[in-house]
C-alpha atoms as a PDB file:
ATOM      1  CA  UNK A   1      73.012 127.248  95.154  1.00  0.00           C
ATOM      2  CA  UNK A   2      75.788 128.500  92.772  1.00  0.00           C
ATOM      3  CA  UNK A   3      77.244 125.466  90.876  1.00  0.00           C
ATOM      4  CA  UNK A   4      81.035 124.419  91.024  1.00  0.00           C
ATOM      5  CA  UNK A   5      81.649 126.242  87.482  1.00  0.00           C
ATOM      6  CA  UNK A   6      79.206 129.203  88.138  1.00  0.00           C
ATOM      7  CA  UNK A   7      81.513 130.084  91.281  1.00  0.00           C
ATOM      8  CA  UNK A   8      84.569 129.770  89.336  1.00  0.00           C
ATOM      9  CA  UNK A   9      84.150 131.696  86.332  1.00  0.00           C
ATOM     10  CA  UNK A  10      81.589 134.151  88.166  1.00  0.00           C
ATOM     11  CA  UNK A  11      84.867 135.694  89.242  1.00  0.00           C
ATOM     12  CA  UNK A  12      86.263 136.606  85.756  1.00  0.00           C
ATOM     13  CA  UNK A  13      86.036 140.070  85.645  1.00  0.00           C
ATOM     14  CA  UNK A  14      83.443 141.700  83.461  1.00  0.00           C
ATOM     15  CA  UNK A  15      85.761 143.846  82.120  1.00  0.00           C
ATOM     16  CA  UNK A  16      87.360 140.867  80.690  1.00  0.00           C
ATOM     17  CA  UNK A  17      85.793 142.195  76.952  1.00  0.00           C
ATOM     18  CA  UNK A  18      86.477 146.058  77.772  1.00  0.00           C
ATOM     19  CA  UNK A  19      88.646 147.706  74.636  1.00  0.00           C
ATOM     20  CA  UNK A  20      90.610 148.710  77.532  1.00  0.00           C
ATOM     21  CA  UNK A  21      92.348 145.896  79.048  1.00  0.00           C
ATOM     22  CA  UNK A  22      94.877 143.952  77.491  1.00  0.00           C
ATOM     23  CA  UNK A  23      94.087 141.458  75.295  1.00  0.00           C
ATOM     24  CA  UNK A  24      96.955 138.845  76.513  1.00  0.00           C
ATOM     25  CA  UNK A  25      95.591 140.005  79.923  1.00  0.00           C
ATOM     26  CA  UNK A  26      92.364 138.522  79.748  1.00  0.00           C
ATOM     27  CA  UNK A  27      92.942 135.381  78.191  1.00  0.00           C
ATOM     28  CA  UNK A  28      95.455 134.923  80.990  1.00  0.00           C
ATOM     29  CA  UNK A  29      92.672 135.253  83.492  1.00  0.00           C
ATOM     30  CA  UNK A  30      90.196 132.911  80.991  1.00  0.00           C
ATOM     31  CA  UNK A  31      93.136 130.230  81.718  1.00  0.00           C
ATOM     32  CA  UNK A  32      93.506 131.169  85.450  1.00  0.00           C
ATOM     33  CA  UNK A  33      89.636 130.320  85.896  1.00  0.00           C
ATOM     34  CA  UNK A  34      89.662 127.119  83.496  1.00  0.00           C
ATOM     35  CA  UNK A  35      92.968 125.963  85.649  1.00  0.00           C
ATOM     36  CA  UNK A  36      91.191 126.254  89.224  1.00  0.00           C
ATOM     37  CA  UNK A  37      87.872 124.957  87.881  1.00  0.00           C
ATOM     38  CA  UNK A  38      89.861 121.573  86.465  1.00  0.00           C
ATOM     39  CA  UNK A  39      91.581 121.623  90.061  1.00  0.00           C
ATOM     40  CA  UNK A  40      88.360 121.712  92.273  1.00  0.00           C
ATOM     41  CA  UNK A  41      86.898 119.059  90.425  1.00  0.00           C
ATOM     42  CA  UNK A  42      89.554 116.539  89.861  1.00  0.00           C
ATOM     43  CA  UNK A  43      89.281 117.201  93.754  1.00  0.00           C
ATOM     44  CA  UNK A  44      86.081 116.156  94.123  1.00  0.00           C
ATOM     45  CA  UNK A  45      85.735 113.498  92.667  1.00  0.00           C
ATOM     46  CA  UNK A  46      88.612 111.947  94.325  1.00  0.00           C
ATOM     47  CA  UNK A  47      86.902 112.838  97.662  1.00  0.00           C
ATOM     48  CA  UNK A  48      83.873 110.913  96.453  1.00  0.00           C
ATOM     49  CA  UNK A  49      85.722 108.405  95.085  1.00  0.00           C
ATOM     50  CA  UNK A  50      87.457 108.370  98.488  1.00  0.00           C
ATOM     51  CA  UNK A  51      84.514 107.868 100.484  1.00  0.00           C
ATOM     52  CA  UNK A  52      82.828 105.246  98.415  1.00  0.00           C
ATOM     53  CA  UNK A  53      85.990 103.103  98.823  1.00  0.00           C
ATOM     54  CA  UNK A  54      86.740 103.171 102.260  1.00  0.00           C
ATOM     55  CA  UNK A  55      83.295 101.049 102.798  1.00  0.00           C
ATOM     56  CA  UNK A  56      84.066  98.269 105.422  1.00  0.00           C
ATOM     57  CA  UNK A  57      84.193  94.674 104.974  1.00  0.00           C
ATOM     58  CA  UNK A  58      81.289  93.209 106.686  1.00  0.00           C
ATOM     59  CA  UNK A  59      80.760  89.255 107.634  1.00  0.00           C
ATOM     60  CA  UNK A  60      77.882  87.676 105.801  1.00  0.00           C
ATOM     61  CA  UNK A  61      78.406  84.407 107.199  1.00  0.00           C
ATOM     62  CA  UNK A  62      80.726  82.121 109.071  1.00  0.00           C
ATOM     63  CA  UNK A  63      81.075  78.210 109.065  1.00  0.00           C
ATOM     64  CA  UNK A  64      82.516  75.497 111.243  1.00  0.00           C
ATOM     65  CA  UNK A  65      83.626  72.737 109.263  1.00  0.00           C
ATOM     66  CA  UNK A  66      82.595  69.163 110.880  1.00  0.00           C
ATOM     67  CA  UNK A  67      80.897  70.275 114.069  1.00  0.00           C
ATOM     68  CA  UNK A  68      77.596  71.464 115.201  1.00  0.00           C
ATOM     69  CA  UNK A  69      76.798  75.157 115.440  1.00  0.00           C
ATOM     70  CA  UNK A  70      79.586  77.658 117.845  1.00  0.00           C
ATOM     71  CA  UNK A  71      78.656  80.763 119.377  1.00  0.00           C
ATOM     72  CA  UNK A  72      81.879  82.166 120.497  1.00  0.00           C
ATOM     73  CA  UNK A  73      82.502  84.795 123.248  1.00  0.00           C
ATOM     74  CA  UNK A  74      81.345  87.799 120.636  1.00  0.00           C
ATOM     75  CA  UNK A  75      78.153  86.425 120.045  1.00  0.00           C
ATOM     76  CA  UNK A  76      79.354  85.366 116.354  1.00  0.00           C
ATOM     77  CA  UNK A  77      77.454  82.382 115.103  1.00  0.00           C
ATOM     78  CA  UNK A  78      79.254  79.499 113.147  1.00  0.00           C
ATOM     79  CA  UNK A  79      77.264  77.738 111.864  1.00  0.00           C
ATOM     80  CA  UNK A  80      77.572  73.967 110.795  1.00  0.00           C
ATOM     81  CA  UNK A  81      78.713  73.586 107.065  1.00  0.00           C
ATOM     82  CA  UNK A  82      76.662  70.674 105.747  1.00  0.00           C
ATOM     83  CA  UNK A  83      73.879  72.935 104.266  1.00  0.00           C
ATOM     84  CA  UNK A  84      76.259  73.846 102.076  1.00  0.00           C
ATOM     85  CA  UNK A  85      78.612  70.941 100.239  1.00  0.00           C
ATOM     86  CA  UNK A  86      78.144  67.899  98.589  1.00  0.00           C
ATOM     87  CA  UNK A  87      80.470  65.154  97.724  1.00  0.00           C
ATOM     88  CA  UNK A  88      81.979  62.565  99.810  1.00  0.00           C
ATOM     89  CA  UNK A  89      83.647  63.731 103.401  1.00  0.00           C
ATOM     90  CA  UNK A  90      84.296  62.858 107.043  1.00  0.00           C
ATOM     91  CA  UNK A  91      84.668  64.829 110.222  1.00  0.00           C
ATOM     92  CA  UNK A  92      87.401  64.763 112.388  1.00  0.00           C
ATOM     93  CA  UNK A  93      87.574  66.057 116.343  1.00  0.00           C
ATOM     94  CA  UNK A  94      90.800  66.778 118.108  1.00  0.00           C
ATOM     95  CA  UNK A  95      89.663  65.744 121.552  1.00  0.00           C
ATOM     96  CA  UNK A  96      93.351  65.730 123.064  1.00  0.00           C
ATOM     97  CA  UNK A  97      92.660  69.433 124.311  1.00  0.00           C
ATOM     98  CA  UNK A  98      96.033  71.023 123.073  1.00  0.00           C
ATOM     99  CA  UNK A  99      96.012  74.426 122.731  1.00  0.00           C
ATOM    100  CA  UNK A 100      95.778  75.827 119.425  1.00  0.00           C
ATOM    101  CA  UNK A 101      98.334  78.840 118.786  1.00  0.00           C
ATOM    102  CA  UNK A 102      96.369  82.672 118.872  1.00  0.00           C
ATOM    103  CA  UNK A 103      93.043  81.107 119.535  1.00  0.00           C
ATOM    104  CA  UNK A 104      91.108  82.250 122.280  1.00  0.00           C
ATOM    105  CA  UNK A 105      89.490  79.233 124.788  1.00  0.00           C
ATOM    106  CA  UNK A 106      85.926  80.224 122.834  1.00  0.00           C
ATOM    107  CA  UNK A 107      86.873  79.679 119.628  1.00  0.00           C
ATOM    108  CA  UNK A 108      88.377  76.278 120.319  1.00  0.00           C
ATOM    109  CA  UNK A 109      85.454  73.975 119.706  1.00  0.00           C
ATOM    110  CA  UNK A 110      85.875  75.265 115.753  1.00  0.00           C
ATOM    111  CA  UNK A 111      89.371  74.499 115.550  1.00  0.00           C
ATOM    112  CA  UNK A 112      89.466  71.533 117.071  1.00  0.00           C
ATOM    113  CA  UNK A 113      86.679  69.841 114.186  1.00  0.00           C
ATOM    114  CA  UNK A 114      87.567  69.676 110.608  1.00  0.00           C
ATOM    115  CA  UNK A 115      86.132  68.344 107.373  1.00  0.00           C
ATOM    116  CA  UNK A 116      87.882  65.205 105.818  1.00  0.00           C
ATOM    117  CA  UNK A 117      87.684  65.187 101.622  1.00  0.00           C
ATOM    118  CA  UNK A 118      86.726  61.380 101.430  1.00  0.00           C
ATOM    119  CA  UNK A 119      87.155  59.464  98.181  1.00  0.00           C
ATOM    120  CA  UNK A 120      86.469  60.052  95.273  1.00  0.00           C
ATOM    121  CA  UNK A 121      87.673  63.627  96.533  1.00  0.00           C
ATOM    122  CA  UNK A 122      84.929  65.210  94.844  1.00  0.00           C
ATOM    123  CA  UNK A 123      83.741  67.473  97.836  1.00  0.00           C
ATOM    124  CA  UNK A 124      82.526  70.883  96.938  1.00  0.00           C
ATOM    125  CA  UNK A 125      81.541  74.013  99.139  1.00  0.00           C
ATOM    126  CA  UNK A 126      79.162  76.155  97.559  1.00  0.00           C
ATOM    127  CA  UNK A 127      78.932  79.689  99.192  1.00  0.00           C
ATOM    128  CA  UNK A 128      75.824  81.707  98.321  1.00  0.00           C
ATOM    129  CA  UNK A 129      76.240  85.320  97.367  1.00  0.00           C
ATOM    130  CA  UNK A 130      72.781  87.077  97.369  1.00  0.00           C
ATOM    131  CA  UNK A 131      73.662  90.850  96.140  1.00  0.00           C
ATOM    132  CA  UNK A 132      76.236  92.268  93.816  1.00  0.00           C
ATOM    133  CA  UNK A 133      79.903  93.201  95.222  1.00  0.00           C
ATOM    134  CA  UNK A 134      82.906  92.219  96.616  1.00  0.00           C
ATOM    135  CA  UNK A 135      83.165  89.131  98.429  1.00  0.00           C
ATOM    136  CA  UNK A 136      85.996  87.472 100.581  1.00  0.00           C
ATOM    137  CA  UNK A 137      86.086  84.340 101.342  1.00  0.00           C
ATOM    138  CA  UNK A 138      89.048  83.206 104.265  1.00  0.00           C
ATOM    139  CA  UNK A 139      89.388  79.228 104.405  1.00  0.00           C
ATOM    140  CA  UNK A 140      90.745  78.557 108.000  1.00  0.00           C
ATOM    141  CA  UNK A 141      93.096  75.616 108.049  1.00  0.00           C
ATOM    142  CA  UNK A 142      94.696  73.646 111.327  1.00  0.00           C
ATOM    143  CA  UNK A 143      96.858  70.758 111.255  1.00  0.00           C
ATOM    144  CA  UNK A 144      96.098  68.810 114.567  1.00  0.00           C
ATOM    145  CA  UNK A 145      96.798  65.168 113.642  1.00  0.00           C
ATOM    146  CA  UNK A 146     100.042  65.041 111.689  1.00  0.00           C
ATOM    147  CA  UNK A 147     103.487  67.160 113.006  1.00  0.00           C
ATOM    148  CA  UNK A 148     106.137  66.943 110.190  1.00  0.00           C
ATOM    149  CA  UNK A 149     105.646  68.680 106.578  1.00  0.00           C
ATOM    150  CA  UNK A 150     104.985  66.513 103.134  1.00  0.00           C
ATOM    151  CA  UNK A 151     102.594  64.611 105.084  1.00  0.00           C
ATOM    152  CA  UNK A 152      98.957  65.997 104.117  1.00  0.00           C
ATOM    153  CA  UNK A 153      99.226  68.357 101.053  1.00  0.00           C
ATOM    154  CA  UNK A 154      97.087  69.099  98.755  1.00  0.00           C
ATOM    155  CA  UNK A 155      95.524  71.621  96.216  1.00  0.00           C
ATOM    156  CA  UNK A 156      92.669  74.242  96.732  1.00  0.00           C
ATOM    157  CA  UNK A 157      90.382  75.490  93.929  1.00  0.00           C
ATOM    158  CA  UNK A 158      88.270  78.732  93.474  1.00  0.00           C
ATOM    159  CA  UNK A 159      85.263  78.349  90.760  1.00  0.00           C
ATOM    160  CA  UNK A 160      87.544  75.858  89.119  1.00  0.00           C
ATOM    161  CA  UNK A 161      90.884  78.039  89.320  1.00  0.00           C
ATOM    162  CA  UNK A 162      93.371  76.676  91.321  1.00  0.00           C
ATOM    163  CA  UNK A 163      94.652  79.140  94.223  1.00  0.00           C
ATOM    164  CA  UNK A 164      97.014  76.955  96.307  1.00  0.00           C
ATOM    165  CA  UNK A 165      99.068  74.088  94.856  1.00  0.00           C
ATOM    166  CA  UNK A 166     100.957  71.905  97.334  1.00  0.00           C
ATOM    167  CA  UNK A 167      99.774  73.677 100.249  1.00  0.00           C
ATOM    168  CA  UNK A 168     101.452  71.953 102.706  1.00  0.00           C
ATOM    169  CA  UNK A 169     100.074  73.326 106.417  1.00  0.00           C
ATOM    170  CA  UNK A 170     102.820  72.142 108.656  1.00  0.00           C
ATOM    171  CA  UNK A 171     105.583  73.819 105.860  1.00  0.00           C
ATOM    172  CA  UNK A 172     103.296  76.778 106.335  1.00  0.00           C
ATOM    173  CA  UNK A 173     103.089  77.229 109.647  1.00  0.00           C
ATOM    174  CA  UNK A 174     106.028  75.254 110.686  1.00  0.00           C
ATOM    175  CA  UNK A 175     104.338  73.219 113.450  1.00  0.00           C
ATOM    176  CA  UNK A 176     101.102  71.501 114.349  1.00  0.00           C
ATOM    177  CA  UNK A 177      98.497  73.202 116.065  1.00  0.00           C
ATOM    178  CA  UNK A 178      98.868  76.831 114.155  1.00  0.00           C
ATOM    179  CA  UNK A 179      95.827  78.223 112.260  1.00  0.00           C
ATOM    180  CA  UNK A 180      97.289  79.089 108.602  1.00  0.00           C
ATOM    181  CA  UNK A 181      94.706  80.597 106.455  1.00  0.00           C
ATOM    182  CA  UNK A 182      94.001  81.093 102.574  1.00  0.00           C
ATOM    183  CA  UNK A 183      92.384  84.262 101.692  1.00  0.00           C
ATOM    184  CA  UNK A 184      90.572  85.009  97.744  1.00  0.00           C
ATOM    185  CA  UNK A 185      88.594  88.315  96.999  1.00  0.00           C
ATOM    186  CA  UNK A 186      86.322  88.353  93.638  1.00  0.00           C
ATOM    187  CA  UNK A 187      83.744  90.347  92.156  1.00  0.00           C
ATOM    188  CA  UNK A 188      80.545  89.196  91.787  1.00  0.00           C
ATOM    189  CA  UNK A 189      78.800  91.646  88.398  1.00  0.00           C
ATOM    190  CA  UNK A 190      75.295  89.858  89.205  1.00  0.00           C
ATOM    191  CA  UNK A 191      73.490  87.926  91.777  1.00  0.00           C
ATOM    192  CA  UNK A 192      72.489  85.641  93.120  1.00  0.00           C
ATOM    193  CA  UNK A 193      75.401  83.736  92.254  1.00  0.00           C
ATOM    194  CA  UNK A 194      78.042  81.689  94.279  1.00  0.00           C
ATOM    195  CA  UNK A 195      81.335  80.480  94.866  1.00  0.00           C
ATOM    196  CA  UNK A 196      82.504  77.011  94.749  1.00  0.00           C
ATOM    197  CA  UNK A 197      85.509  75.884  97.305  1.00  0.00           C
ATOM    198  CA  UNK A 198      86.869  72.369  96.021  1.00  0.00           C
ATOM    199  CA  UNK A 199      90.272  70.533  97.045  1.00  0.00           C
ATOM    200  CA  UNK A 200      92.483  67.906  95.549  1.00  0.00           C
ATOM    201  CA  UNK A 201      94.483  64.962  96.775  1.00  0.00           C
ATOM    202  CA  UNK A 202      98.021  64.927  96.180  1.00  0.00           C
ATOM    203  CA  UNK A 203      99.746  61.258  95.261  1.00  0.00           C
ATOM    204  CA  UNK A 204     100.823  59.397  98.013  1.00  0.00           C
ATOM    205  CA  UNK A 205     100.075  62.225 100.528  1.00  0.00           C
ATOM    206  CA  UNK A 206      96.998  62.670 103.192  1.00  0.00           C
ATOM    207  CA  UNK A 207      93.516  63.730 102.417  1.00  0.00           C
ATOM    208  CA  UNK A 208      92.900  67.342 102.687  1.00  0.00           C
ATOM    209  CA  UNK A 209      91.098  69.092 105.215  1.00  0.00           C
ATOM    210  CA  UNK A 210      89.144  72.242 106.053  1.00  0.00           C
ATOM    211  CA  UNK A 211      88.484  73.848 109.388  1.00  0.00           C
ATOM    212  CA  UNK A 212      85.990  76.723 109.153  1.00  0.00           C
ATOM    213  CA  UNK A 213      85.039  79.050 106.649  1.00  0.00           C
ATOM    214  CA  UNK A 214      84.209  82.926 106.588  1.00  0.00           C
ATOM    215  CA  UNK A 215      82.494  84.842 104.029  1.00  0.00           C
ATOM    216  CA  UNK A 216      82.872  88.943 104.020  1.00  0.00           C
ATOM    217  CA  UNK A 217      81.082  91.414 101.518  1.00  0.00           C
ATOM    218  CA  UNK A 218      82.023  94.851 100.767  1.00  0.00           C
ATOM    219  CA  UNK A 219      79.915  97.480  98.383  1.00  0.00           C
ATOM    220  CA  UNK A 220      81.366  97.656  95.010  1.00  0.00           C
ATOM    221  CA  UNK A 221      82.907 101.159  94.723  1.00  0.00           C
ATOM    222  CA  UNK A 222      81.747 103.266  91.690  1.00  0.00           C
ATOM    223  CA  UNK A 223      85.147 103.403  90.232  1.00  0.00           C
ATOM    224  CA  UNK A 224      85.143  99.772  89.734  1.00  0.00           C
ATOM    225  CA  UNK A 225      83.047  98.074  86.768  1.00  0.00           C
ATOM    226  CA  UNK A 226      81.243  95.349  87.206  1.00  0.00           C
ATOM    227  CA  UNK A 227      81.308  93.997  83.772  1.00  0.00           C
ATOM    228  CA  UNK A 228      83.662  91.136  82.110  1.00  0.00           C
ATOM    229  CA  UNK A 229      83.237  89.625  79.013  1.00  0.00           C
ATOM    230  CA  UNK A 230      85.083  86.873  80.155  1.00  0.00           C
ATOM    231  CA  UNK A 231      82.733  85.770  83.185  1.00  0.00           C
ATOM    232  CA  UNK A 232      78.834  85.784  83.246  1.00  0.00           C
ATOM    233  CA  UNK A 233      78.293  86.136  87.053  1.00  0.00           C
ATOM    234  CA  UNK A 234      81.349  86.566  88.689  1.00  0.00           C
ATOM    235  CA  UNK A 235      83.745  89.060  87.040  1.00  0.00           C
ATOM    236  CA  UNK A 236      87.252  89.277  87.033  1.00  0.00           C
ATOM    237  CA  UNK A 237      88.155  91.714  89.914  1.00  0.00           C
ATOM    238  CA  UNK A 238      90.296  88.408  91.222  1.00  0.00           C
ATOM    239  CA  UNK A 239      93.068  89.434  94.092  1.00  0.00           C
ATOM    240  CA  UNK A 240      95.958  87.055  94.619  1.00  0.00           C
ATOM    241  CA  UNK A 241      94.950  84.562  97.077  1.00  0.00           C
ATOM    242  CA  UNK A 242      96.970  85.168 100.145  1.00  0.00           C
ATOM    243  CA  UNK A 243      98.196  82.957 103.140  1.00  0.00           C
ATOM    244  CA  UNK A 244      98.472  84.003 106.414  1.00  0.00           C
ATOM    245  CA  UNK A 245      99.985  81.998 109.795  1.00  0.00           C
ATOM    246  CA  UNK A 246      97.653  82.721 112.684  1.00  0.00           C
ATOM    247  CA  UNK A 247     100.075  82.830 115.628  1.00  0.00           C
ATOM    248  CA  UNK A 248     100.129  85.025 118.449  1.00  0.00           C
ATOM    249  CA  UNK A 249     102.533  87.717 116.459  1.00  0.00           C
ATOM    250  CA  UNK A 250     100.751  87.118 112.721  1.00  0.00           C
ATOM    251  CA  UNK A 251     103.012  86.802 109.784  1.00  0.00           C
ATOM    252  CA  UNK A 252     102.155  86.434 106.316  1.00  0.00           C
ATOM    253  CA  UNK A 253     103.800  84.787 103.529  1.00  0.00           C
ATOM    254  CA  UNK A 254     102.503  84.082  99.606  1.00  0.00           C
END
C-alpha cells in the first residue's frame, strides 16, 4: 500500500525537471504537493487523536457509606465502605422514610445511611487505583438530619489538597433531603497507586458526613503525558473539583 507521502508527491509531474517547463512553474507545483501533504496529515492525526479521546468513562467501583452492601434496580453493586478507611467514624440511618429528591425507590437504602467523621476527625478513605489513567472520583453527599444552612459544614481534602472549604450542604442544595455531589478528576502516571478522601471539622459546626462514593476510570489519551516532576504516582492532570445539586431538573454550581 502506497504511503500518505508516496500518494501525494507521486502526482508531481515528471516533467517537473524538463528544460521545458517553467521554472517558477514547477516549484509552484513542489509547494502545491508539500501544502496538501501537511493538510492530510495534520488531518490525521487529529482523527486519531479524536478517537483515542472520546474513550468512555467506565465505573470501577461504587460504595455505600455506613450500610451493608445495595444492589439497586440496574444490577449495580455498592458495596459497603469499611474495607476501605480507617480513622474514627459512626454510621447514621435515616429511618423516617422521606423521600430523597431525584432518587429512584432502589437507590434509597444508600442515601438514607451515611458515614459520621468521629473525633479526632482523622477518618481517611483510601480508593485503590490498579492501572494507569484517568480516574474520577464523585463523593455523594445528603443532608437528612439538619434543615437550615451553617449547621454541619465542613472541609473536604484530595491527597492532602483541599477541594471544598465550607461546604455547607443545605447552602448547596438549599433544603434537606437533596443529593449535592463533589466531583475531582486526576491522573494517575503509575500504578498501583490510590487516592485518599479525608474531611475536616469546622469550629463550632456539625461533624461531616459522607453518603456513597463512586470511582470511574477512563484510558489516558495519547496526547496527554503522563509524567510530572512534581508528583511520583499521581500526576498533575487535576480538574477543578465541581459540585453538582442532584434534583429532579440538575443544576450545577462551583
Amino acid at each position: 500500500m502506497p504511503t500518505l507521502r508516496s500518494r501525494v508527491f507521486n502526482t508531481l509531474p515528471l516533467t517537473a525537471t524538463n528544460n521545458t517547463m517553467n521554472t517558477w512553474t514547477a516549484v509552484m507545483q513542489w509547494l502545491r504537493c508539500i501544502a496538501v501533504y501537511v493538510i492530510l496529515v495534520a488531518a490525521t492525526l487529529h482523527q486519531t487523536q479524536g478517537a483515542d479521546d472520546a474513550s468512555e468513562w467506565t465505573t470501577v467501583q461504587r460504595y455505600s457509606c455506613g450500610l451493608a452492601t445495595v444492589v439497586d434496580s440496574a444490577q449495580n453493586v455498592w458495596l459497603n465502605d469499611t474495607a476501605i478507611i480507617t480513622g474514627a467514624s459512626s454510621t447514621y440511618l435515616d429511618e423516617t422514610g422521606t423521600p430523597i429528591s431525584g432518587i429512584s425507590l432502589d437507590l434509597m437504602p444508600v442515601f438514607a445511611s451515611h458515614r459520621v467523621v468521629d473525633k479526632p476527625f482523622d477518618l481517611v478513605y483510601t480508593l485503590p487505583l490498579t492501572q494507569s489513567g484517568m480516574y474520577r472520583v464523585t463523593l455523594l453527599f445528603c443532608e437528612v438530619f439538619f434543615t437550615q444552612a451553617d449547621e454541619r459544614v465542613f472541609h473536604v481534602n484530595v491527597n492532602g489538597n483541599r477541594i471544598a472549604t465550607d461546604f455547607d450542604l443545605i447552602a448547596q442544595a438549599g433544603a434537606s433531603h437533596i443529593p449535592v455531589t463533589l466531583n475531582y478528576t486526576t491522573t494517575v502516571a503509575q500504578a498501583p497507586s490510590s487516592i485518599h478522601v479525608s474531611f475536616e471539622k469546622v469550629a463550632k459546626r456539625n461533624k461531616p458526613i459522607l453518603t456513597a462514593i463512586l470511582l470511574e476510570y477512563r484510558a489516558l489519551p495519547s496526547s496527554l503525558s503522563t509524567t510530572d516532576s512534581k508528583f511520583s504516582t499521581v500526576s498533575a492532570s487535576v480538574e477543578p473539583p465541581t459540585v453538582t445539586v442532584m434534583t429532579t431538573k440538575t443544576t450545577t454550581t462551583t
